[in-house]
N, C-alpha and C. Protein backbone atom coordinates (compact mmCIF):
# COMPACT_ATOMS: atom_id res chain seq x y z
N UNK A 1 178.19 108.25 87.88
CA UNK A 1 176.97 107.60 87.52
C UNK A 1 176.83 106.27 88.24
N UNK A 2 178.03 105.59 88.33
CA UNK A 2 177.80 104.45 88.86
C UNK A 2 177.20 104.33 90.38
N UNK A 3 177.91 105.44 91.18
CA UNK A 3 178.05 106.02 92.02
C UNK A 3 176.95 106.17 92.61
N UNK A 4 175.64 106.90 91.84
CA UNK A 4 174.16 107.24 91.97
C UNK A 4 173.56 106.00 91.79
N UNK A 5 173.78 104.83 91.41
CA UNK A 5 173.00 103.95 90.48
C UNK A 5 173.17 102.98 92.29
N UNK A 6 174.36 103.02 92.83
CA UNK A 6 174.60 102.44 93.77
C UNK A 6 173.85 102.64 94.90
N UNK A 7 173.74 104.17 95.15
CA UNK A 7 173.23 104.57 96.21
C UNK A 7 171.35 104.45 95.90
N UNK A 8 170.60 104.69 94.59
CA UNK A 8 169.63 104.59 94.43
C UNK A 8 169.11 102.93 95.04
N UNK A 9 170.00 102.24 94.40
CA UNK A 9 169.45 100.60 94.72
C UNK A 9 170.15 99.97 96.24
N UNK A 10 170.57 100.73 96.61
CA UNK A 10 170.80 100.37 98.53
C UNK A 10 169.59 101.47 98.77
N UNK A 11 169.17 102.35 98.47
CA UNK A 11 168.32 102.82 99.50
C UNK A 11 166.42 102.30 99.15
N UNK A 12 166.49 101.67 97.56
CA UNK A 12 165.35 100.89 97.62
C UNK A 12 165.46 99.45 98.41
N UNK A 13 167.07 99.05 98.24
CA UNK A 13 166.92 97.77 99.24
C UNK A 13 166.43 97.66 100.70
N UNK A 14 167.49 99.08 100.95
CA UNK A 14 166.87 99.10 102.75
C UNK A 14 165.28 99.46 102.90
N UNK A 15 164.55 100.17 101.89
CA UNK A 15 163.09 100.35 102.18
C UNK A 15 162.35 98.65 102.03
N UNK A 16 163.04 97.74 100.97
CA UNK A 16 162.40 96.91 101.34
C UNK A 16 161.93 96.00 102.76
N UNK A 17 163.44 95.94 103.05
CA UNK A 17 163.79 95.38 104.02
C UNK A 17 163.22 95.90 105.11
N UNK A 18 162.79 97.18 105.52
CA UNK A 18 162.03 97.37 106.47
C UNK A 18 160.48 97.30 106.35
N UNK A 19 159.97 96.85 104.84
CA UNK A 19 158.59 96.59 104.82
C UNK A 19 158.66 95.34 105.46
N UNK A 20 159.31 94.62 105.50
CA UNK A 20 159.33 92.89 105.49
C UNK A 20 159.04 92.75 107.53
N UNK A 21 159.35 93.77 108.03
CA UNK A 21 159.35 93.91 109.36
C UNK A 21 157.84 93.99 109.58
N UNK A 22 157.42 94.77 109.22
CA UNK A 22 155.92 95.55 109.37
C UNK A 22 154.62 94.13 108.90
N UNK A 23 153.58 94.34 110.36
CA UNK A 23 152.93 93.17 110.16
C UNK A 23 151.72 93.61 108.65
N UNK A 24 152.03 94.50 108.46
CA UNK A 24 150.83 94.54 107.19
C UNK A 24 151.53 95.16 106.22
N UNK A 25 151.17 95.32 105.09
CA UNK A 25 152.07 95.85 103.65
C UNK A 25 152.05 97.55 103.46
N UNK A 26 150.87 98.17 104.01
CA UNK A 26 150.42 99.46 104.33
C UNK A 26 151.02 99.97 105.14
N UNK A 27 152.27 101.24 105.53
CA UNK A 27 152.58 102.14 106.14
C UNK A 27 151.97 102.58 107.27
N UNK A 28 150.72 102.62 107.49
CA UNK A 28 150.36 102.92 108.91
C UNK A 28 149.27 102.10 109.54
N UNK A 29 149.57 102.08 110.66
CA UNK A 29 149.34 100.79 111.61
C UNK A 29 147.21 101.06 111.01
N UNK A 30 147.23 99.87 111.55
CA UNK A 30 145.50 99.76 111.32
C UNK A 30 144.88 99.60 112.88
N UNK A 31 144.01 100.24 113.58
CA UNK A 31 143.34 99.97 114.55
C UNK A 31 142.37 99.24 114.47
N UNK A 32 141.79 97.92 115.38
CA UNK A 32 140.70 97.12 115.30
C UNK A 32 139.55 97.92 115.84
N UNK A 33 140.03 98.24 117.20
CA UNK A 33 138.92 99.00 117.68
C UNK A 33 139.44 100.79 118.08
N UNK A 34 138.83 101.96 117.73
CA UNK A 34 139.78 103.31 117.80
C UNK A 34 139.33 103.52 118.94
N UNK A 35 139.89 103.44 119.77
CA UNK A 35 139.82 104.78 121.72
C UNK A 35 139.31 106.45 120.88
N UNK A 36 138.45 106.35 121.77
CA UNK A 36 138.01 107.79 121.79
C UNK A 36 138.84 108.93 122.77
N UNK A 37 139.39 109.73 122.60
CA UNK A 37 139.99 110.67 123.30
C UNK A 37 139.69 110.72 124.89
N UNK A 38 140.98 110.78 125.72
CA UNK A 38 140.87 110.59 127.01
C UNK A 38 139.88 111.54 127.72
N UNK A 39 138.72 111.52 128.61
CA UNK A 39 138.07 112.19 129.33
C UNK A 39 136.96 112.13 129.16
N UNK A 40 136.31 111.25 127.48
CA UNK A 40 135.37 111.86 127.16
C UNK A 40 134.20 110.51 127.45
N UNK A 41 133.01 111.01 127.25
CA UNK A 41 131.97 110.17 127.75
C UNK A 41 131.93 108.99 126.90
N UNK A 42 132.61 108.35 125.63
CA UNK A 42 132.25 107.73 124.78
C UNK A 42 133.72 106.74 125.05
N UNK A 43 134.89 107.48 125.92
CA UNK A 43 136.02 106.54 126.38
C UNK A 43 135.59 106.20 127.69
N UNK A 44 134.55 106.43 128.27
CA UNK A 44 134.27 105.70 129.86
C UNK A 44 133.05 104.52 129.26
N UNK A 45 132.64 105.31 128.30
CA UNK A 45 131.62 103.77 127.85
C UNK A 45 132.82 102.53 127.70
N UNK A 46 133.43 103.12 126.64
CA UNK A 46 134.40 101.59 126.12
C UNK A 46 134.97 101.30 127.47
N UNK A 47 135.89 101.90 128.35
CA UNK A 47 136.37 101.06 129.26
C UNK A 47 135.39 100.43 130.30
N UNK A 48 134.05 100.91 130.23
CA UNK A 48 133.08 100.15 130.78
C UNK A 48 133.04 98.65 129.95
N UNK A 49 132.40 98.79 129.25
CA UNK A 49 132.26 97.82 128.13
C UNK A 49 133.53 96.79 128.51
N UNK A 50 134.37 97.23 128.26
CA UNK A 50 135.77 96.18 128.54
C UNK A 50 135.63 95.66 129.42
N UNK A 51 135.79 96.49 130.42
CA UNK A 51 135.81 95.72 131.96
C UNK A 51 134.84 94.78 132.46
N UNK A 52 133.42 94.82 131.95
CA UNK A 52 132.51 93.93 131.88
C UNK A 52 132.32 93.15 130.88
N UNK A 53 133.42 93.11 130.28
CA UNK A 53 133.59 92.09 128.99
C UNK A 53 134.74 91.11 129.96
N UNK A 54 135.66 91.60 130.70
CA UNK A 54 136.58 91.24 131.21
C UNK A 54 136.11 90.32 132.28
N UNK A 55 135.48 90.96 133.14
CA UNK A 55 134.51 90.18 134.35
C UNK A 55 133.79 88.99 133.98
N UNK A 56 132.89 89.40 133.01
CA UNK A 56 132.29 87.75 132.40
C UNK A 56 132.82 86.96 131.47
N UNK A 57 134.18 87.26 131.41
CA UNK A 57 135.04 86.22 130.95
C UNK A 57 136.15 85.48 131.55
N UNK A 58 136.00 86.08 132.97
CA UNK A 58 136.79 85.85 134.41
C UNK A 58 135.46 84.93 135.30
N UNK A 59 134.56 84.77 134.75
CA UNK A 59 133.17 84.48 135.51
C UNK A 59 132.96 83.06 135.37
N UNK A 60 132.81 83.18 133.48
CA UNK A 60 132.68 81.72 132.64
C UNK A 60 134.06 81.15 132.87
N UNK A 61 135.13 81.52 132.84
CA UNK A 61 136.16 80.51 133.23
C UNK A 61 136.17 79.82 134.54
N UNK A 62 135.78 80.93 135.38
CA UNK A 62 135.58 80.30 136.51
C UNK A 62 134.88 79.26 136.56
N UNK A 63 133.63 79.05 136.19
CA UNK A 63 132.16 78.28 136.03
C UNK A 63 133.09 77.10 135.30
N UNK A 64 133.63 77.34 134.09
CA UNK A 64 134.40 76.20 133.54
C UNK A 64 135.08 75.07 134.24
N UNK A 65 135.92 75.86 135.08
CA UNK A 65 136.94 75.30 136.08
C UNK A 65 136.37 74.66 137.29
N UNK A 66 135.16 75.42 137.86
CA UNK A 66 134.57 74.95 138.59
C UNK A 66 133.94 73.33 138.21
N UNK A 67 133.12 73.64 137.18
CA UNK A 67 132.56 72.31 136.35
C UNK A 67 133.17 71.31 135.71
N UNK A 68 134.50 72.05 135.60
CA UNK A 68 136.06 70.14 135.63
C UNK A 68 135.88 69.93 136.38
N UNK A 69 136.14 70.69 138.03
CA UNK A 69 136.51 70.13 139.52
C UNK A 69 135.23 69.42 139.95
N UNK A 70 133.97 69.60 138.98
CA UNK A 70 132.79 68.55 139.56
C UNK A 70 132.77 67.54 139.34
N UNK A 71 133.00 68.03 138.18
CA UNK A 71 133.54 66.54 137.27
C UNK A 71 134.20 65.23 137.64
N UNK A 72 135.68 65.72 138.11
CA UNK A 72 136.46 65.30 138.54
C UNK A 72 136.17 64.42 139.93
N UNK A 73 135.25 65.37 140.74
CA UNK A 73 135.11 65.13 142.30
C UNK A 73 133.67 63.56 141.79
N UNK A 74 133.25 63.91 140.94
CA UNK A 74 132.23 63.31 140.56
C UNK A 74 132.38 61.66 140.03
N UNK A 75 133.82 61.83 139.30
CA UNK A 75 133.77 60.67 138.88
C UNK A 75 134.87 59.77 139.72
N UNK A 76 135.35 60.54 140.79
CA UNK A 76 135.51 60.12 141.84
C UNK A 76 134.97 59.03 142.61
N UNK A 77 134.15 59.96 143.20
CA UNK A 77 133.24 59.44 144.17
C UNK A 77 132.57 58.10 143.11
N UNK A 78 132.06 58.02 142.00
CA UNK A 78 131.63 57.27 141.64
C UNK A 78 132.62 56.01 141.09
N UNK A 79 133.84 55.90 141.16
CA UNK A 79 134.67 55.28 141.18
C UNK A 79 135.01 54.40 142.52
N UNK A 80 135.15 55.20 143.13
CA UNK A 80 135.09 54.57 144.45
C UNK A 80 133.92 53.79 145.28
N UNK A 81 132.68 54.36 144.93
CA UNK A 81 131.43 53.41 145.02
C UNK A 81 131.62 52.28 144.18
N UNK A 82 131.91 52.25 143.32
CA UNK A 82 131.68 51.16 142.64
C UNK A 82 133.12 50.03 142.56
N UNK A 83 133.98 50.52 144.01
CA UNK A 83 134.90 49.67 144.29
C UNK A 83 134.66 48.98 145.30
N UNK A 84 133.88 49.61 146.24
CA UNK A 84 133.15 49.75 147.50
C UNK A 84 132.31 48.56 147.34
N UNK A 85 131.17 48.91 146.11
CA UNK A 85 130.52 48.10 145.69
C UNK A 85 130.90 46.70 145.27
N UNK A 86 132.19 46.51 144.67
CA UNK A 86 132.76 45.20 143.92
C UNK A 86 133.04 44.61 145.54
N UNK A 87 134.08 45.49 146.76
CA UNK A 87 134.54 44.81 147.56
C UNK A 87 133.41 43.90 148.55
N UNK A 88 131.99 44.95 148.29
CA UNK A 88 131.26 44.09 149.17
C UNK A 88 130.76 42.42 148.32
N UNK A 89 130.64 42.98 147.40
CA UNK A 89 130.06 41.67 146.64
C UNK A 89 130.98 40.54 146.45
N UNK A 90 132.12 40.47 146.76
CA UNK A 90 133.53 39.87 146.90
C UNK A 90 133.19 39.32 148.11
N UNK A 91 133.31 40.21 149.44
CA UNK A 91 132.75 39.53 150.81
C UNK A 91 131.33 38.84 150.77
N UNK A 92 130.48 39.06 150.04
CA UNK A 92 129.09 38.64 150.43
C UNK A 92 129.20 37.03 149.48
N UNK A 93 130.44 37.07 148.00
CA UNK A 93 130.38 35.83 147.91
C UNK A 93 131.11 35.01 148.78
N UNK A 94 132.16 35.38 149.20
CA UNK A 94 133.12 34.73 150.25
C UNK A 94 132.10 34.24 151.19
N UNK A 95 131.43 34.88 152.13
CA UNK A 95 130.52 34.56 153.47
C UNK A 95 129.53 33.37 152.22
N UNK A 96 128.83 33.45 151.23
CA UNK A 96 127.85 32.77 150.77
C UNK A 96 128.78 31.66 150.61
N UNK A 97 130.08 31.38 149.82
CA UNK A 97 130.35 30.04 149.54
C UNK A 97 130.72 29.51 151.03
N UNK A 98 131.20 29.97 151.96
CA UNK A 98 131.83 29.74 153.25
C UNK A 98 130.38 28.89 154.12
N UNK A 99 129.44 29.43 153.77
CA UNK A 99 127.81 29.27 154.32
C UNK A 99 127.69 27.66 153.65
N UNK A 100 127.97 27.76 152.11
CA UNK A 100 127.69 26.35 151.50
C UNK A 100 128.50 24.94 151.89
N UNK A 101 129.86 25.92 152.26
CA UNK A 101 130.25 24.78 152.84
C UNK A 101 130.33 23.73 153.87
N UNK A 102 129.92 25.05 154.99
CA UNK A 102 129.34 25.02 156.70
C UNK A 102 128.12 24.01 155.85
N UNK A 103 127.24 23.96 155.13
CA UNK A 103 125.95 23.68 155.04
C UNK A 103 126.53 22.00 154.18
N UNK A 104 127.22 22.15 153.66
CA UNK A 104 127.19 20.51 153.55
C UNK A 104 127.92 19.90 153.86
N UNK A 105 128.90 20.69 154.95
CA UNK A 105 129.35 19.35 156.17
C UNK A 105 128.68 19.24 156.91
N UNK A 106 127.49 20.23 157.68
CA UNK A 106 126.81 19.94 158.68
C UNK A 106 125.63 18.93 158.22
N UNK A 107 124.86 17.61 159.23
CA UNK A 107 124.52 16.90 159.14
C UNK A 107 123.06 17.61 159.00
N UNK A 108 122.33 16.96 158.26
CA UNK A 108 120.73 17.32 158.35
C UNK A 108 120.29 17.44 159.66
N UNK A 109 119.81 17.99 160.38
CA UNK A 109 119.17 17.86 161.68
C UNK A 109 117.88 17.37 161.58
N UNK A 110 117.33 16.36 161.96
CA UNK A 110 115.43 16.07 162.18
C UNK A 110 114.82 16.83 162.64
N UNK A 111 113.58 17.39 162.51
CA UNK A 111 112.75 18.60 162.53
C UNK A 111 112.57 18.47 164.11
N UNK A 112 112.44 17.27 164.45
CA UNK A 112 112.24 17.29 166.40
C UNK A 112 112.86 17.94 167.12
N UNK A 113 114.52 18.20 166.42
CA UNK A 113 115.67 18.51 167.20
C UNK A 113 115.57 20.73 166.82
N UNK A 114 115.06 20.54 165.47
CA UNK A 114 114.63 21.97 165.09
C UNK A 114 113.67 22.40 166.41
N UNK A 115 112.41 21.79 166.29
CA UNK A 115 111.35 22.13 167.26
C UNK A 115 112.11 22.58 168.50
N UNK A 116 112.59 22.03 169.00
CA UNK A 116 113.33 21.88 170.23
C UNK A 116 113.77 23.07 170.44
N UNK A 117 115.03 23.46 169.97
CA UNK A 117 115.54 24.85 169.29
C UNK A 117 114.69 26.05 169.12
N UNK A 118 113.37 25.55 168.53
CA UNK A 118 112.99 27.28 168.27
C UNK A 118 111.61 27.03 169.44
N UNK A 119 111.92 26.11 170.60
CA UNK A 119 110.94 26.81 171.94
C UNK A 119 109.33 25.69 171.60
N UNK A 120 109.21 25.04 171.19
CA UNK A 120 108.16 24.63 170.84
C UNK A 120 108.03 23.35 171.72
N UNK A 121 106.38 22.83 172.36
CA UNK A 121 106.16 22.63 174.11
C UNK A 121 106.77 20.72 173.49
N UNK A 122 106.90 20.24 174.97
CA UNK A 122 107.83 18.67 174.54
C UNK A 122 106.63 17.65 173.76
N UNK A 123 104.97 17.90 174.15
CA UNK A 123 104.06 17.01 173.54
C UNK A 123 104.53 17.48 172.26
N UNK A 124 104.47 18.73 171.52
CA UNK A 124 104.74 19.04 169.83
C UNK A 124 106.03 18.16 169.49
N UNK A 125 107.17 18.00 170.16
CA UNK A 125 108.47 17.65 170.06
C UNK A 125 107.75 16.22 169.79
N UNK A 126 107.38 15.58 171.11
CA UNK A 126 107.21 13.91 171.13
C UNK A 126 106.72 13.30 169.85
N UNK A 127 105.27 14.34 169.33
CA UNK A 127 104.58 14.21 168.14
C UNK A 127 105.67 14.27 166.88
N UNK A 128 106.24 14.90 167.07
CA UNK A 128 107.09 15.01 165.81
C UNK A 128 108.03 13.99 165.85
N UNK A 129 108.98 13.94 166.73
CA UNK A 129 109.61 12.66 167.06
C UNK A 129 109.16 11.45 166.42
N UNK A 130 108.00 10.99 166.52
CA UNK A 130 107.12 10.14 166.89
C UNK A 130 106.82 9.97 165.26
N UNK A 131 106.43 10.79 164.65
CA UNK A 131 106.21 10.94 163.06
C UNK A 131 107.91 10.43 161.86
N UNK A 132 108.95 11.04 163.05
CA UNK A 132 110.09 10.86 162.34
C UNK A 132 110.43 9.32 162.50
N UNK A 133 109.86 8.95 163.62
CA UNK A 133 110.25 7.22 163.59
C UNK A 133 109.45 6.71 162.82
N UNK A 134 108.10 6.69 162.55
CA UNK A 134 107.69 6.60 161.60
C UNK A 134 107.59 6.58 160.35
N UNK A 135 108.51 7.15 159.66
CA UNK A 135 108.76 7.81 158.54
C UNK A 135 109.90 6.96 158.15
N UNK A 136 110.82 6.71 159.12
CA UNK A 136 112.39 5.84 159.36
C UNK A 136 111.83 4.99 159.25
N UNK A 137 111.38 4.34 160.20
CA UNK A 137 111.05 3.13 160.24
C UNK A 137 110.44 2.20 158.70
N UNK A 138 109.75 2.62 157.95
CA UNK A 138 108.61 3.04 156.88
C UNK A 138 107.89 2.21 157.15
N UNK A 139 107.02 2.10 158.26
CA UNK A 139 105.71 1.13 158.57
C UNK A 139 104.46 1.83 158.15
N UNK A 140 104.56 3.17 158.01
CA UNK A 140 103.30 3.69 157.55
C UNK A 140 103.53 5.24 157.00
N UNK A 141 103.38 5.00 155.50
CA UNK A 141 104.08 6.46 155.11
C UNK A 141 102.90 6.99 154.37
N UNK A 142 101.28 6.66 153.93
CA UNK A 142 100.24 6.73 153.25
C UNK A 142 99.76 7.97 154.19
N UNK A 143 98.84 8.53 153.42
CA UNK A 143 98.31 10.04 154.01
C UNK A 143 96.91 8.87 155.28
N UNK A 144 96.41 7.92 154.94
CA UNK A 144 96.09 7.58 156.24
C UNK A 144 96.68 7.84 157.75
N UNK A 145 97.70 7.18 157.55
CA UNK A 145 98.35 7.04 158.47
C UNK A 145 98.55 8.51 159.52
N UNK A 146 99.02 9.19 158.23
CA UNK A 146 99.31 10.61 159.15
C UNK A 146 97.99 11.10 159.72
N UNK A 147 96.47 11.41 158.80
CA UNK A 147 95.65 11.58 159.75
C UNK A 147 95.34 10.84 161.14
N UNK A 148 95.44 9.45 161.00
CA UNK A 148 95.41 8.86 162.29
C UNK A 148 96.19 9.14 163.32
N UNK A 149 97.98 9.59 163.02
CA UNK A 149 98.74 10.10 163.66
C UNK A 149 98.40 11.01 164.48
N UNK A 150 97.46 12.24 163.71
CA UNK A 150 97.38 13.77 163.94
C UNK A 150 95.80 13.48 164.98
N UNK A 151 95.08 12.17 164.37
CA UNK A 151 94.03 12.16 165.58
C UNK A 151 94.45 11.78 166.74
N UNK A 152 95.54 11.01 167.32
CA UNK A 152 95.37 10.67 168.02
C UNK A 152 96.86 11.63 169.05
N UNK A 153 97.14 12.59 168.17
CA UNK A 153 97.92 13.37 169.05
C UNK A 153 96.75 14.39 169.66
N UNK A 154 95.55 14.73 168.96
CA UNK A 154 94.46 15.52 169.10
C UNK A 154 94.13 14.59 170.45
N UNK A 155 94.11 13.58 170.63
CA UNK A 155 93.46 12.68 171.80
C UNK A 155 94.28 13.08 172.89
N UNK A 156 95.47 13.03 173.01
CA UNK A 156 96.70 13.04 173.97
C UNK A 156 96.46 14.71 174.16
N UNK A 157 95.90 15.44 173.39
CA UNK A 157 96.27 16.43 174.40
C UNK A 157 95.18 16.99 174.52
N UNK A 158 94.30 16.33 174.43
CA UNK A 158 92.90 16.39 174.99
C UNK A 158 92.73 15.87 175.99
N UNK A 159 93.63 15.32 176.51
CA UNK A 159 93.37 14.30 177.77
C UNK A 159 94.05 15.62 178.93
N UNK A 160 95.22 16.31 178.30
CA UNK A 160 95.92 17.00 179.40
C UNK A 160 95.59 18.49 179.18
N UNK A 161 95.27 18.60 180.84
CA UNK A 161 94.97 20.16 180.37
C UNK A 161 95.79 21.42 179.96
N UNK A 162 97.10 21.09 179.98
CA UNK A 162 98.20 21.69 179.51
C UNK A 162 97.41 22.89 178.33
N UNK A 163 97.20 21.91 177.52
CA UNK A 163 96.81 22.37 175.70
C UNK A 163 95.28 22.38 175.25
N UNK A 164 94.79 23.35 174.63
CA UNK A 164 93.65 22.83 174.27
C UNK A 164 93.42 21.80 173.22
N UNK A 165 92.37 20.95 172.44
CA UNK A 165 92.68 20.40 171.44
C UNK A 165 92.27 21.31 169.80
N UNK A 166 91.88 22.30 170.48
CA UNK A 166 91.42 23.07 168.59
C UNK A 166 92.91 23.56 168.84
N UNK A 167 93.88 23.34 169.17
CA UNK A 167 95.41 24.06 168.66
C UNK A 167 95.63 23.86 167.37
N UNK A 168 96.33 24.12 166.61
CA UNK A 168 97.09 24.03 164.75
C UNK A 168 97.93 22.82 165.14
N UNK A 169 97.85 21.65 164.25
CA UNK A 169 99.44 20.75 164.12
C UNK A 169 100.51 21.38 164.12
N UNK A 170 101.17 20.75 164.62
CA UNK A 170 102.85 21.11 164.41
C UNK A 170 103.03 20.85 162.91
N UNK A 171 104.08 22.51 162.84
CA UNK A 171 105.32 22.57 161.30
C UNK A 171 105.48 21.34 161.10
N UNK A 172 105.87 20.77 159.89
CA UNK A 172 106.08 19.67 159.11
C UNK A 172 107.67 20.30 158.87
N UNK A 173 108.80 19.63 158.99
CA UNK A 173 109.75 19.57 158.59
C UNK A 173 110.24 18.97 156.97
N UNK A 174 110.85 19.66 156.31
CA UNK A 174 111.46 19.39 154.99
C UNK A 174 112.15 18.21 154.83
């Protein structure tokens, strides 16, 4: 008796023990999706079906992967512009303070010596000249004065036929 009692409860143990293996509690396997028998028109659908389930999911990954690598290339390039960008604005302040400094060691120049420089005839020069001693000097700094100035440069080159006299005054210097 004991004998039976032994062998009954080892052979419910070992049945347990092989349920514990099995992914579900039920004896026979469960299918998600059932294959239809090889040859037949309803197993070339499904492996159709698959394979174009397969393809556009080989398609969209692709597209995925593709659209990191834009990404990527994208924020790139825009990284680098905008280093591009910092380095120029780095040089353009460098050249600007370098400019300020050139600019206030160099001495004011008098507009006569400008004239001179940008081609303009020696009566315009003399006139201007002529206004800057004036101005230095301060014997006559009233808006009289300058019209009388400007008439009587109108006289001087009315006298020479060089110039006509309806010409424009000479630029006024700053």
């Amino acid at each position: 008796m004991k004998l039976r009692a032994m062998v009954i409860l080892l052979t419910c143990i070992s049945y347990s023990v092989r349920a514990d293996d099995q992914p579900t509690p039920s004896p026979t396997p469960i299918y998600l999706h059932h294959l239809a028998p090889p040859g037949t028109l309803r197993r070339a659908e499904q492996l159709d079906r698959q394979h174009a389930l397969q393809t556009e999911s080989q398609t969209r990954a692709e597209a995925r992967e593709q659209a990191k690598a834009n990404r990527r290339l994208t924020a790139a390039a825009e990284a680098q512009a905008r280093s591009v960008a910092r380095d120029k604005e780095r040089a353009q302040r460098q050249v600007d303070e370098e400019a300020r400094r050139e600019a206030a060691k160099a001495t004011a120049k008098p507009t006569s010596e400008l004239m001179k420089q940008m081609g303009f005839s020696e009566e315009e020069i003399a006139a201007q000249k002529a206004r800057e001693d004036l101005t230095k000097g301060g014997a006559k700094s009233d808006t009289t004065s300058q019209t009388e100035h400007r008439a009587d440069q109108s006289k001087s080159s009315a006298g020479t036929a060089e110039k006509p006299a309806s010409a424009s005054p000479a630029p006024q210097g700053r």
